[in-house]
Protein backbone atom coordinates (compact mmCIF):
# COMPACT_ATOMS: atom_id res chain seq x y z
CA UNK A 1 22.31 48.75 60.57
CA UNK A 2 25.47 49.42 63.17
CA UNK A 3 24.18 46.25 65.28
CA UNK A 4 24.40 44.51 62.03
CA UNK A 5 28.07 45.45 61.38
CA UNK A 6 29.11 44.35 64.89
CA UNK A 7 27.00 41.32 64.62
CA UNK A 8 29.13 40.39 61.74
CA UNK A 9 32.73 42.06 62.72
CA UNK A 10 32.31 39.69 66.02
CA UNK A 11 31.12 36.60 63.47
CA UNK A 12 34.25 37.16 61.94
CA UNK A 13 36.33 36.87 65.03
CA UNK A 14 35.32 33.67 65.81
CA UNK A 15 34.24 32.10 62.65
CA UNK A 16 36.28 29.22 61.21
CA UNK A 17 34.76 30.08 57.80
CA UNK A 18 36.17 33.56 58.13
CA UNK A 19 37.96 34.06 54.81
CA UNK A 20 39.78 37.36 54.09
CA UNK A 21 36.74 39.05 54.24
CA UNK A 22 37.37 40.40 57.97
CA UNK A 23 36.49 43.32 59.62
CA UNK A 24 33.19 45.44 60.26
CA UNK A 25 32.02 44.85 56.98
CA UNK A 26 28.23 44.88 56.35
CA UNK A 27 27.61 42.24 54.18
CA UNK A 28 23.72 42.96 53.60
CA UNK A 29 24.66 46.66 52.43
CA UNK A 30 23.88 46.56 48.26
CA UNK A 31 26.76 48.30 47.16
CA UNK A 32 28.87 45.33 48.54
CA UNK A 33 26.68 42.85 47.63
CA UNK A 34 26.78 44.07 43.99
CA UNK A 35 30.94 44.83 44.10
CA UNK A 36 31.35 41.16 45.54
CA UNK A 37 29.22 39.85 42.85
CA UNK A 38 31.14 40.41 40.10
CA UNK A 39 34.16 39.79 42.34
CA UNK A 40 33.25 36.51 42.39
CA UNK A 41 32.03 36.20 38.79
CA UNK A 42 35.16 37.56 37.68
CA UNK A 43 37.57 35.20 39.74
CA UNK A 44 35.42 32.34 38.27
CA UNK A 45 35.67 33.42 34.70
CA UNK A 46 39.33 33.44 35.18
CA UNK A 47 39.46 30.03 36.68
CA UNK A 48 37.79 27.95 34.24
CA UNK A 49 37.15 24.15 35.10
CA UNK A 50 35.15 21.45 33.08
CA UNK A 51 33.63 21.26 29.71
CA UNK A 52 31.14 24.56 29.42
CA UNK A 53 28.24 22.27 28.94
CA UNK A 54 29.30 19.98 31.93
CA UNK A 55 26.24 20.09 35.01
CA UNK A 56 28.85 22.03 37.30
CA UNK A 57 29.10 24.76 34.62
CA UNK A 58 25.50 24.76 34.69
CA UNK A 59 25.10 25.78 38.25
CA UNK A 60 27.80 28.34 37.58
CA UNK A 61 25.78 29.86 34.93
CA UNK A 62 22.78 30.09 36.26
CA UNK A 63 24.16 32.10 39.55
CA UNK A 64 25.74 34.47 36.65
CA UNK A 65 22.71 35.07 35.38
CA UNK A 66 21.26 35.87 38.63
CA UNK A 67 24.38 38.14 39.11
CA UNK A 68 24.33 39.99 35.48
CA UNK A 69 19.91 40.41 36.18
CA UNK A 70 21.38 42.00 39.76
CA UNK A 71 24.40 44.31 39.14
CA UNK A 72 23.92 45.12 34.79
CA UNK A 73 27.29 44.36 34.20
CA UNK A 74 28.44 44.32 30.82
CA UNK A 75 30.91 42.04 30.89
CA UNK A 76 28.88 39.21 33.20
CA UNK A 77 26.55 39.55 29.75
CA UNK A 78 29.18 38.95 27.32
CA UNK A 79 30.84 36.16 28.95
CA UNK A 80 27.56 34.09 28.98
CA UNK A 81 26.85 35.18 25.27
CA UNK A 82 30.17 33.77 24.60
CA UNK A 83 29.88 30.72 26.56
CA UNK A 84 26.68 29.58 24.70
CA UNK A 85 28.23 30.81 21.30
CA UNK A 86 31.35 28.82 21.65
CA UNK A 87 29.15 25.33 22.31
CA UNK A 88 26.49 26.41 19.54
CA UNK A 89 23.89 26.60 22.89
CA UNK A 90 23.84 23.26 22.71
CA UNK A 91 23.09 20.91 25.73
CA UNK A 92 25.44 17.70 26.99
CA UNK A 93 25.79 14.90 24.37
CA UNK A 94 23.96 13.11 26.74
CA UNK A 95 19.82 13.71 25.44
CA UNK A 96 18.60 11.06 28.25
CA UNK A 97 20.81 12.61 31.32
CA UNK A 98 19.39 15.35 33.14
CA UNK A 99 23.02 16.98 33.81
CA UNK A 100 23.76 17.54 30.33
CA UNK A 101 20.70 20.39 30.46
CA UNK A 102 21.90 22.17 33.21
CA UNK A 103 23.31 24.79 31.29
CA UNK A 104 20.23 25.15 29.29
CA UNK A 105 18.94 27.73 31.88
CA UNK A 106 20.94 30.26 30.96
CA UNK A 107 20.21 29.48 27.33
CA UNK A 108 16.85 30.21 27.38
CA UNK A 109 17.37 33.01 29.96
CA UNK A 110 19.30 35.04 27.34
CA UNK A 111 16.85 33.75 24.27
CA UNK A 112 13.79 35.43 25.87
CA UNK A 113 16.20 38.68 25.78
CA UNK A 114 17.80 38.03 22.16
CA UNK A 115 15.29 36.23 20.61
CA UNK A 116 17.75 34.85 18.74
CA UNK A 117 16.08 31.06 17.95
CA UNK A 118 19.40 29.59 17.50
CA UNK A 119 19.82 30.04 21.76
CA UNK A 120 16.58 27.76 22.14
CA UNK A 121 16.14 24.97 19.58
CA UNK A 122 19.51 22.89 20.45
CA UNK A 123 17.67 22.47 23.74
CA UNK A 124 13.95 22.13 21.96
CA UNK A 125 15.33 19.40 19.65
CA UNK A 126 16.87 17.44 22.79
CA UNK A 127 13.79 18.03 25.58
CA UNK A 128 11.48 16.26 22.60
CA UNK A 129 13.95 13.32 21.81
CA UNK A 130 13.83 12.94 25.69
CA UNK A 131 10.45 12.77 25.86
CA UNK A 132 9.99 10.91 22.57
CA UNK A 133 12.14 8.13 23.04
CA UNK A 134 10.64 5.03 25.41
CA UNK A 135 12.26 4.85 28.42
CA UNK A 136 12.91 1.35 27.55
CA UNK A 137 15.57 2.25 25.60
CA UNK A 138 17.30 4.88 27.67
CA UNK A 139 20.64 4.18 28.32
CA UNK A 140 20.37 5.35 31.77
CA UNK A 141 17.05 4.17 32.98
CA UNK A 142 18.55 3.62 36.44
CA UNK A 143 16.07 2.38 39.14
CA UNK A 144 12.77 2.53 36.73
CA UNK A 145 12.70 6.25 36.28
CA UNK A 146 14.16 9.34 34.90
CA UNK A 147 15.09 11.01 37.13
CA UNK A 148 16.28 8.72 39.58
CA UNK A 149 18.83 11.11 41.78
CA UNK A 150 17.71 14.28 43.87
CA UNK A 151 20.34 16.54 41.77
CA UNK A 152 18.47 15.87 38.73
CA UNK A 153 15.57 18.30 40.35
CA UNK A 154 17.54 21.06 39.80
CA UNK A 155 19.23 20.12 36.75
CA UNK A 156 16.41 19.34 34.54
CA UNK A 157 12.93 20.23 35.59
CA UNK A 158 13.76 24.10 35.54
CA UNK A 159 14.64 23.78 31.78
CA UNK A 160 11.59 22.00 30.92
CA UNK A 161 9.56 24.66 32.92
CA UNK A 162 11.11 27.41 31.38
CA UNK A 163 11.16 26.19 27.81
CA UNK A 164 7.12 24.71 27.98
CA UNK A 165 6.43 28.62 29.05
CA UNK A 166 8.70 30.01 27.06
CA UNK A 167 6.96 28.31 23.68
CA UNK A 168 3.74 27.56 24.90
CA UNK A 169 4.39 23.93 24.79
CA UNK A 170 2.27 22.89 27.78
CA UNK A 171 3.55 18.65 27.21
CA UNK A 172 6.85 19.77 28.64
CA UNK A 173 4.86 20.84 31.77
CA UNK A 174 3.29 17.98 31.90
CA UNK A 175 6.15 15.85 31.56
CA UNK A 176 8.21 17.19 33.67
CA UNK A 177 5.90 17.10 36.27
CA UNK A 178 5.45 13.38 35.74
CA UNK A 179 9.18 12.79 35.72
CA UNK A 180 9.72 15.39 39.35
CA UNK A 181 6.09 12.95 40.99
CA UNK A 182 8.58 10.10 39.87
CA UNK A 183 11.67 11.03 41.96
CA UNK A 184 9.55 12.30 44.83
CA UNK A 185 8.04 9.22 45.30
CA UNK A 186 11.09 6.87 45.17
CA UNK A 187 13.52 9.69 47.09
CA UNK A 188 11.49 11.75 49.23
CA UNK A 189 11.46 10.94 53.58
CA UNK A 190 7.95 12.10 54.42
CA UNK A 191 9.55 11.51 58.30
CA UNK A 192 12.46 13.61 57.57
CA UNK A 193 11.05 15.82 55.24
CA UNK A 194 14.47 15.42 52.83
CA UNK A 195 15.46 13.61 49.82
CA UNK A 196 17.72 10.80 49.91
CA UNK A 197 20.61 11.09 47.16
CA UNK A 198 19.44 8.10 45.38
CA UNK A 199 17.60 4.62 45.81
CA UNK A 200 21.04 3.87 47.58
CA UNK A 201 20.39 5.82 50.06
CA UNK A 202 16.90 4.71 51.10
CA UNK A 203 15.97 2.84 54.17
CA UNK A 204 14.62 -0.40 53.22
CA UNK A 205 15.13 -2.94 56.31
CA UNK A 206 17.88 -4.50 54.49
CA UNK A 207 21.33 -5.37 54.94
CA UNK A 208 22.44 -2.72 52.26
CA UNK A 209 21.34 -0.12 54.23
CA UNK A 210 23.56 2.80 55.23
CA UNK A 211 23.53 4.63 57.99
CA UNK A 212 25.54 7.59 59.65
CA UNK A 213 27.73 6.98 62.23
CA UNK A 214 25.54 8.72 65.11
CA UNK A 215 22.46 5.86 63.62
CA UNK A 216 20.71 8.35 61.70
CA UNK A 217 19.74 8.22 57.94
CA UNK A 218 22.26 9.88 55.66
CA UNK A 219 20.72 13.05 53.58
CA UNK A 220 23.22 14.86 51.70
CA UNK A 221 23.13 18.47 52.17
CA UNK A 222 24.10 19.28 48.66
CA UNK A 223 21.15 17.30 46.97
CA UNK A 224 18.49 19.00 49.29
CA UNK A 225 19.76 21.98 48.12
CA UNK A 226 20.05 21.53 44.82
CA UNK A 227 16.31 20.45 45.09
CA UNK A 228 15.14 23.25 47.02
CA UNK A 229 16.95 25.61 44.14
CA UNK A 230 15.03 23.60 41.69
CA UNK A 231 11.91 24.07 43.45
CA UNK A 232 12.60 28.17 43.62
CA UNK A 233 13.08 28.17 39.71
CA UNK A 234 10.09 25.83 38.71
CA UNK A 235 7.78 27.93 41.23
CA UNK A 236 8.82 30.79 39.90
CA UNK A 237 7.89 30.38 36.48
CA UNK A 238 4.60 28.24 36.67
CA UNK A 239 1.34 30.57 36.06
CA UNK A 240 -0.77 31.03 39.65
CA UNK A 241 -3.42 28.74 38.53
CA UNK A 242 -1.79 25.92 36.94
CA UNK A 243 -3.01 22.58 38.69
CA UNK A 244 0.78 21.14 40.29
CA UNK A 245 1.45 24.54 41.88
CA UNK A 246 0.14 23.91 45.23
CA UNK A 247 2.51 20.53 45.21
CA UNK A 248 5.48 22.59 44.75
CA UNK A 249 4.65 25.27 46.51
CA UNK A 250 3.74 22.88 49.64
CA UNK A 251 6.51 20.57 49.12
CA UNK A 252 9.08 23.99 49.47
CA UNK A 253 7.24 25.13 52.50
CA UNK A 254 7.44 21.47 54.30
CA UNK A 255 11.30 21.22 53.19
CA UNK A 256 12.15 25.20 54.20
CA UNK A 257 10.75 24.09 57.70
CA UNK A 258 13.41 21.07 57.89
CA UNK A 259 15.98 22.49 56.60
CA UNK A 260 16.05 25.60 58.64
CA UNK A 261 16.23 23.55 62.07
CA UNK A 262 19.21 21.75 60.43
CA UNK A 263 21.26 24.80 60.20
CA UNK A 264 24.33 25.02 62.32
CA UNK A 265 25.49 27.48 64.97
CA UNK A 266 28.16 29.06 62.76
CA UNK A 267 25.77 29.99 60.35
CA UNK A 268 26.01 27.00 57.42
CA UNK A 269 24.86 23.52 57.24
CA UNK A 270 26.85 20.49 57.21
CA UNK A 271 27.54 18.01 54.17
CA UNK A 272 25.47 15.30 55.77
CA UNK A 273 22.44 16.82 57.50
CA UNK A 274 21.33 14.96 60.51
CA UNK A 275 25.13 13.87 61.43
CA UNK A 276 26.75 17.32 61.20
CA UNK A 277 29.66 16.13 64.32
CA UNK A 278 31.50 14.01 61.91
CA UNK A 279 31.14 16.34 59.30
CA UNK A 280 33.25 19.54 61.04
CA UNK A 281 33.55 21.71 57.76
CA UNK A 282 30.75 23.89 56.33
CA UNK A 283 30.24 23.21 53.31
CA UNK A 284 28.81 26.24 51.23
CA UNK A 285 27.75 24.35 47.77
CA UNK A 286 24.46 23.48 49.82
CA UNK A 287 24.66 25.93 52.10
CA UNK A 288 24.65 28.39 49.35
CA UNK A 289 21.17 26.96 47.71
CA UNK A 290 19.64 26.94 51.28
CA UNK A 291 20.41 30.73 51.35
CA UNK A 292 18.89 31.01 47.56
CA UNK A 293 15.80 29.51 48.42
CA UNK A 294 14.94 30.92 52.21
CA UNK A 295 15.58 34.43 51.21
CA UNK A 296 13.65 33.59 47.43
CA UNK A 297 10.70 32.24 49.76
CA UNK A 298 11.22 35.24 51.93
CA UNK A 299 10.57 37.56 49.17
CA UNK A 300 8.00 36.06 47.54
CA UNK A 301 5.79 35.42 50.28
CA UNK A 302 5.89 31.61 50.73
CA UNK A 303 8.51 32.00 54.10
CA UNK A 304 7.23 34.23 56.89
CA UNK A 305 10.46 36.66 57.43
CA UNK A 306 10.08 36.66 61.24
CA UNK A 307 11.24 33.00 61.22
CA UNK A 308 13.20 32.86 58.21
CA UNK A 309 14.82 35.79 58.28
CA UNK A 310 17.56 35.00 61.25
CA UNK A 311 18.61 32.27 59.61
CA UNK A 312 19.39 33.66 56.23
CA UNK A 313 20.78 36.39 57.60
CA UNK A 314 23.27 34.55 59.77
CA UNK A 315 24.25 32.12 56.62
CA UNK A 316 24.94 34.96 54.11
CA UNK A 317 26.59 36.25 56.85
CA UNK A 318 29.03 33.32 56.85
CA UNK A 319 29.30 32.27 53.26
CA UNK A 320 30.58 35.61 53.43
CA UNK A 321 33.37 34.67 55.60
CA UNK A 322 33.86 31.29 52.71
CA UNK A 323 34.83 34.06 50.29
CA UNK A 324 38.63 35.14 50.10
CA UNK A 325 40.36 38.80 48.79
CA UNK A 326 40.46 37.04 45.60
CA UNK A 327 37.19 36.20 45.31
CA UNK A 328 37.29 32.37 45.57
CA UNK A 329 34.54 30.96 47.65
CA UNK A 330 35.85 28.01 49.38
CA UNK A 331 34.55 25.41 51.98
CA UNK A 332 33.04 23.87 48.86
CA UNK A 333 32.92 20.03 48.74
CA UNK A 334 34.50 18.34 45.41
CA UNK A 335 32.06 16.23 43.18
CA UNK A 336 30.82 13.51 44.64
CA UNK A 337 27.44 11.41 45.27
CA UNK A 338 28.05 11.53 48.94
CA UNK A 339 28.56 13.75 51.83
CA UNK A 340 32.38 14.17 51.86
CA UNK A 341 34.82 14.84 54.70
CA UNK A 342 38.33 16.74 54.54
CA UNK A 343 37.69 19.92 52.30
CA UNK A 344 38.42 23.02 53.90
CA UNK A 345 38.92 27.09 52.49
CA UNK A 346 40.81 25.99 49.94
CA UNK A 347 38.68 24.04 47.93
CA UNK A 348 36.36 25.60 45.49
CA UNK A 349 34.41 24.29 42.73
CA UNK A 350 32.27 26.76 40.17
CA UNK A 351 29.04 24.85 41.74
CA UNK A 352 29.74 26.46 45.10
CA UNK A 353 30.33 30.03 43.33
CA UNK A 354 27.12 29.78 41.10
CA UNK A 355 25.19 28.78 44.60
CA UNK A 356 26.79 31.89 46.09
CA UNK A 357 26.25 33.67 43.61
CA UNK A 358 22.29 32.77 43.56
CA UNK A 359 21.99 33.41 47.18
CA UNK A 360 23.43 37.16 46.84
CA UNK A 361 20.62 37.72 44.17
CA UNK A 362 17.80 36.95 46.93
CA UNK A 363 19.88 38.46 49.86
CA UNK A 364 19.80 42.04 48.45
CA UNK A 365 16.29 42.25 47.53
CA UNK A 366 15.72 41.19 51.31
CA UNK A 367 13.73 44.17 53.07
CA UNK A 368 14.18 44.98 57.00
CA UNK A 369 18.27 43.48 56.77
């Protein structure tokens, strides 16, 4: 453990990400992990932003959950029971709009503890009116199907996973597995082995076609992440031998593999991918689901640790430095549908502390740190 805490005293030194976090300070020990947890839960709760239900909330949430299942804390557990009980755990108004579930995760996270119905049939009620309803009439039927943005991946199929096993309701399986096969085939770059951000963002030999300014195809780092968290919290629920495993499974693998040769020298990836020079600022939203996932896929056997294992290492090791005295995480990039220039330590958004927040959950149970 000492070459770890001058691996990462020396990481701070050097790091432009290094926050007030400095010194030897070994970031993989669990006491800290736990302490800066609820840190950064805490700092979070204090600085509210957006309507509870809103999709960024939902990301929030689901890394507090993830942080009250690691450290027990008492008051992480009341804050989300208050949360869902001031918004009558309710989703979005939006039934059709895969954001507007987000925050059903943590809904039907703390139902399976309270079995308290009233945390699960807001969301019931709107998953069956989404399914219900043609999809001629959807007011946001954007591109032909549902989910027609890589975000969505993480926003919605999760809840539909969690609720169909939850119930017993195998349809909402099955539908959200026809709605994820929907986006994969419109989004996903079986050459790149990414998802484009939307339909927008796929090559098509046209003259709408954008491009990054070294030529190469733009792939938001953000949305991969976000789908690669998705992927962790579908896999993770689905029985062993239910038939779309293996897709999952295999698609997380292929993606893990990509992403992991993206990663950048100081530890975190860049806001667009595979043009990371004109993107100089880490950006810790998606660099904070990459973490999640390696280190989930780590320790559940999909990742082999001898190659995965550096790499998670040296990004916890500088989302670490992201994270001020405070407890702020910064480097985050502001909402967008793009990769975005010009944010820096001061910008933070409760997306980017719910990803950190998720990859501290994985990074402790991480054996041979």
């Amino acid at each position: 453990m000492k070459s770890s805490i001058l691996f990462i005293a020396a990481m701070f030194a050097v790091s432009p990400f290094a926050g007030a976090q400095t010194g030897a300070v070994d970031v993989f020990n669990r006491k800290y992990i736990k302490e800066t947890m609820i840190k950064a839960v805490n700092w979070q709760l204090a600085n509210p932003k957006h309507d509870p239900r809103d999709w960024t909330n939902g990301a929030f949430y689901a890394g507090v959950y993830a942080a009250w299942e690691t450290t027990r804390s008492s008051k992480i557990y009341d804050a989300m029971l208050k949360t869902g009980s001031a918004v009558q755990w309710r989703p979005g108004s939006r039934w059709y709009h895969a954001d507007d579930y987000t925050i059903c995760q943590m809904y039907i996270d703390l139902y399976r503890r309270k079995k308290n119905k009233a945390m699960l049939q807001p969301t019931l009620d709107s998953l069956q009116k989404f399914i219900n309803t043609p999809f001629s009439q959807s007011p946001d039927g954007r591109q032909g199907i549902r989910w027609w943005w890589c975000d969505a991946l993480f926003m919605m199929p999760p809840v539909m996973v969690k609720a169909g096993i939850t119930t017993g309701n195998n349809e909402l399986l099955q539908q959200s597995d026809k709605y994820f096969h929907e986006c994969y085939d419109r989004l996903f770059d079986r050459k790149e082995h990414l998802f484009a951000r939307d339909y927008g963002y796929v090559i098509r030999q046209s003259a709408n076609d954008r491009w990054e300014a070294n030529g190469k195809k733009i792939f938001w780092s953000r949305g991969n992440g976000w789908v690669m968290g998705g992927l962790v919290r579908v896999i993770k629920e689905l029985p062993k031998d239910y038939p779309e495993l293996p897709f999952y499974t295999e698609l997380f693998t292929e993606m893990a593999a990509r992403i992991v040769s993206l990663q950048q020298e100081d530890g975190l990836w860049r806001a667009s991918l595979l043009d990371p020079q004109s993107y100089p600022g880490g950006e810790v939203s998606g660099s904070g689901f990459f973490t999640y996932a390696l280190a989930w896929g780590i320790n559940n056997g999909l990742l082999e640790a001898d190659v995965y294992l550096p790499a998670v290492k040296k990004a916890w090791t500088a989302l670490n430095g992201c994270l001020n005295a405070e407890g702020r995480i910064g480097w985050v990039q502001p909402i967008g549908a793009d990769p975005r220039r010009n944010f820096s330590a001061d910008s933070w958004e409760v997306y980017g502390t719910g990803a950190f927040l998720l990859a501290a959950s994985e990074v402790i149970q991480l054996k041979n740190k």
